[in-house]
C-alpha atoms as a PDB file:
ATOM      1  CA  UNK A   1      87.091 -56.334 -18.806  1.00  0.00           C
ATOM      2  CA  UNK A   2      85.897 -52.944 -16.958  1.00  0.00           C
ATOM      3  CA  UNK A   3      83.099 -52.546 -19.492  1.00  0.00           C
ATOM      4  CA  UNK A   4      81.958 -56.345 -19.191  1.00  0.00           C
ATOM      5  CA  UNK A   5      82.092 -55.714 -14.983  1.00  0.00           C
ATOM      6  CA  UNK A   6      79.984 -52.227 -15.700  1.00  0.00           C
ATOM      7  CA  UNK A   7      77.217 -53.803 -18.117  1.00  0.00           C
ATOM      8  CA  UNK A   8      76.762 -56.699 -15.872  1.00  0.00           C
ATOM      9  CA  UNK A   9      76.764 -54.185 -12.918  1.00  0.00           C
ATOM     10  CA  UNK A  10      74.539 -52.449 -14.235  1.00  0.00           C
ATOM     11  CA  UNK A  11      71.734 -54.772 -15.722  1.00  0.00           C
ATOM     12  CA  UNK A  12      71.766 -56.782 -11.963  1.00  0.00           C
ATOM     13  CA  UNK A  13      70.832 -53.058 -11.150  1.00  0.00           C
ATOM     14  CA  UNK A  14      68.060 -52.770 -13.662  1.00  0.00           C
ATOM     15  CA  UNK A  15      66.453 -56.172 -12.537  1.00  0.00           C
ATOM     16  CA  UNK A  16      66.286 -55.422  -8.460  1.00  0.00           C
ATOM     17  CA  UNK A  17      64.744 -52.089  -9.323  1.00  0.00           C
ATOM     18  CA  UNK A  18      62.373 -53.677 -11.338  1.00  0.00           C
ATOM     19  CA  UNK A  19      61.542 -56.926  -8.672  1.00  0.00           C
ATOM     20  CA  UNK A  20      60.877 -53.969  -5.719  1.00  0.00           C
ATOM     21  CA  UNK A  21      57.891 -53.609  -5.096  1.00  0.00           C
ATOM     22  CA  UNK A  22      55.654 -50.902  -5.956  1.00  0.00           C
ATOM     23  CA  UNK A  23      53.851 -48.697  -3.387  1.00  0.00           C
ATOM     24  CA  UNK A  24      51.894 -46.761  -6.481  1.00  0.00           C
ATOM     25  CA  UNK A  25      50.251 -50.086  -7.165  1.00  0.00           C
ATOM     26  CA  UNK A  26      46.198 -50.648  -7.212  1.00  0.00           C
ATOM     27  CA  UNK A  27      45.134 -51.131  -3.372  1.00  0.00           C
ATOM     28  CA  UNK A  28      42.594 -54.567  -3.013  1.00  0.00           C
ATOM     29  CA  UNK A  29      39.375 -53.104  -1.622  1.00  0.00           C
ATOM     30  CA  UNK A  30      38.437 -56.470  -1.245  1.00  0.00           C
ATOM     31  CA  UNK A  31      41.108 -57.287   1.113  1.00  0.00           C
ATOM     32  CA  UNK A  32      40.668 -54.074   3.111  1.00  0.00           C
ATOM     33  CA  UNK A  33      36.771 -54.713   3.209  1.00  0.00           C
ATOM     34  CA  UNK A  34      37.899 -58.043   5.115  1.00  0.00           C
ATOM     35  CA  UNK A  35      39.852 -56.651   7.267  1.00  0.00           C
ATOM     36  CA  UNK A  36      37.571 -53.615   8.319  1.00  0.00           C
ATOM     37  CA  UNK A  37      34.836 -56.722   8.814  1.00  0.00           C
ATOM     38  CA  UNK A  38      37.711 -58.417  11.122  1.00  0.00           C
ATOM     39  CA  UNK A  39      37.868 -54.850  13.765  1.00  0.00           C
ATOM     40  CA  UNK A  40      41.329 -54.638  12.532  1.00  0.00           C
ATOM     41  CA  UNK A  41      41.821 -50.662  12.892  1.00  0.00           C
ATOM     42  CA  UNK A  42      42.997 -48.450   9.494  1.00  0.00           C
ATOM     43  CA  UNK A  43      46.360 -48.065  10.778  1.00  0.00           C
ATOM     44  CA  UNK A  44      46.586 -51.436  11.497  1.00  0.00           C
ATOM     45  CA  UNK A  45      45.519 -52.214   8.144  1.00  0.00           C
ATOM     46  CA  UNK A  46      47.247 -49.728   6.195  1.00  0.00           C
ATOM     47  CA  UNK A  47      50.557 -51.009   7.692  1.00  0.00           C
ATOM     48  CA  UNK A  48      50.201 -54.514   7.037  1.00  0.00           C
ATOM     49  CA  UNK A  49      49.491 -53.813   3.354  1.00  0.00           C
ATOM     50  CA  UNK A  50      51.848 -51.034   3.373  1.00  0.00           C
ATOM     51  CA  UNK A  51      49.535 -48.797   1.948  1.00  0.00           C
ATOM     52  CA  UNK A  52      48.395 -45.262   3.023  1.00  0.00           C
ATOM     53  CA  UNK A  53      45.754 -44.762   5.738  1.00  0.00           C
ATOM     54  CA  UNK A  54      43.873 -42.793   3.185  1.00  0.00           C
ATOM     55  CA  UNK A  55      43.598 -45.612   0.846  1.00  0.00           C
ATOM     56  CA  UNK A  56      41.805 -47.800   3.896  1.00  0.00           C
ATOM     57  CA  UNK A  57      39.404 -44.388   4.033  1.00  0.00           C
ATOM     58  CA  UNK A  58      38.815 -44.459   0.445  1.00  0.00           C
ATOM     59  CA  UNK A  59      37.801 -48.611   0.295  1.00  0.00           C
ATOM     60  CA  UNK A  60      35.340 -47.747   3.219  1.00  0.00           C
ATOM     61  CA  UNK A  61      34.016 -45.088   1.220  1.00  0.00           C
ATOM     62  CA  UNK A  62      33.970 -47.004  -1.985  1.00  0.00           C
ATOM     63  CA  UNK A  63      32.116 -50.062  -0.172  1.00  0.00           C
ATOM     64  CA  UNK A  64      29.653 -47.744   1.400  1.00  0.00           C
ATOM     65  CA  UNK A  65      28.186 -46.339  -1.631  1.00  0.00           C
ATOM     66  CA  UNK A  66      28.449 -49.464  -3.539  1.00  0.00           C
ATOM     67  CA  UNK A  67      24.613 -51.306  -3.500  1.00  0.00           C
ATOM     68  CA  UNK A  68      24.512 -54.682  -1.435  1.00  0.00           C
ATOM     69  CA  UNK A  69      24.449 -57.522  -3.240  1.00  0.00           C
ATOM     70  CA  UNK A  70      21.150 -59.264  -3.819  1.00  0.00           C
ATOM     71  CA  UNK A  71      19.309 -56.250  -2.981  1.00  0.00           C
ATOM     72  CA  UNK A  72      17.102 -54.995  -5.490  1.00  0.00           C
ATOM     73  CA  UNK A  73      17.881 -51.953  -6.969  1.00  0.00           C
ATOM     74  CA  UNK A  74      15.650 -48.827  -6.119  1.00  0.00           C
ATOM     75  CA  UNK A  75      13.664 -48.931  -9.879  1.00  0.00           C
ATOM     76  CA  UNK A  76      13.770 -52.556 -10.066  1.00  0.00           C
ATOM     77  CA  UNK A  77      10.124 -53.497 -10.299  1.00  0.00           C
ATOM     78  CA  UNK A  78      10.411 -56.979 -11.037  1.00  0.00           C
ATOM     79  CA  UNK A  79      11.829 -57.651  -7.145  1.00  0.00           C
ATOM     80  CA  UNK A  80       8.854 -56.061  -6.056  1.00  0.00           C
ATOM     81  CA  UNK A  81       6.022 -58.125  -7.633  1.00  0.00           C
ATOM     82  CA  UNK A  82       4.829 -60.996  -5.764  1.00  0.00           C
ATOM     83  CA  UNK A  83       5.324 -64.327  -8.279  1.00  0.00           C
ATOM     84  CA  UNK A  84       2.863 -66.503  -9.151  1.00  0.00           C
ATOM     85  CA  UNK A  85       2.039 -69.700  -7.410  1.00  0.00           C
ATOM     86  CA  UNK A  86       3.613 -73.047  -8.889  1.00  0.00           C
ATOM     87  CA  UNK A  87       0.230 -74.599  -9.127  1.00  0.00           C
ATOM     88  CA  UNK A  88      -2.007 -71.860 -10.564  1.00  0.00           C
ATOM     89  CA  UNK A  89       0.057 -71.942 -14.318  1.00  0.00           C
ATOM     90  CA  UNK A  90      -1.564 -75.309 -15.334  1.00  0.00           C
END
């Protein structure tokens, strides 16, 4: 009976440690990004994802080198040509 109470004991034990939540996980840049867009502040941020200030620093960094969508890229020839008029191909 003591062994039955122990095992069961311990495997509730093994599943709530397992259901907490992790504060190693991957941080959403995305998410961040949005907020930062917002005027939340870092702090503010980094407390309502529960994540570290630092992380908020790193997405801003991240974002800031990334290249902006539907820019062209700095070799990218092809956005800089002018295309051809519609009627002059006939």
């Amino acid at each position: 009976m003591r062994t039955a109470l122990l095992t069961i004991t311990g495997a509730g034990f093994l599943l709530l440690a397992g259901a907490a939540p992790s504060y190693s996980s991957d941080v959403n840049c995305g998410i961040v990004m949005k907020s930062v867009k917002m005027g939340r502040s870092a702090k503010d941020i980094a407390e309502t994802m529960m994540i570290s200030e630092s992380d908020v620093e790193k997405c801003k960094a991240a974002a800031a080198e990334a290249p902006k969508a539907g820019a062209p890229a700095a070799g990218d020839k092809a956005a800089e040509t002018k295309p051809e008029a519609e009627g002059a191909a006939h």
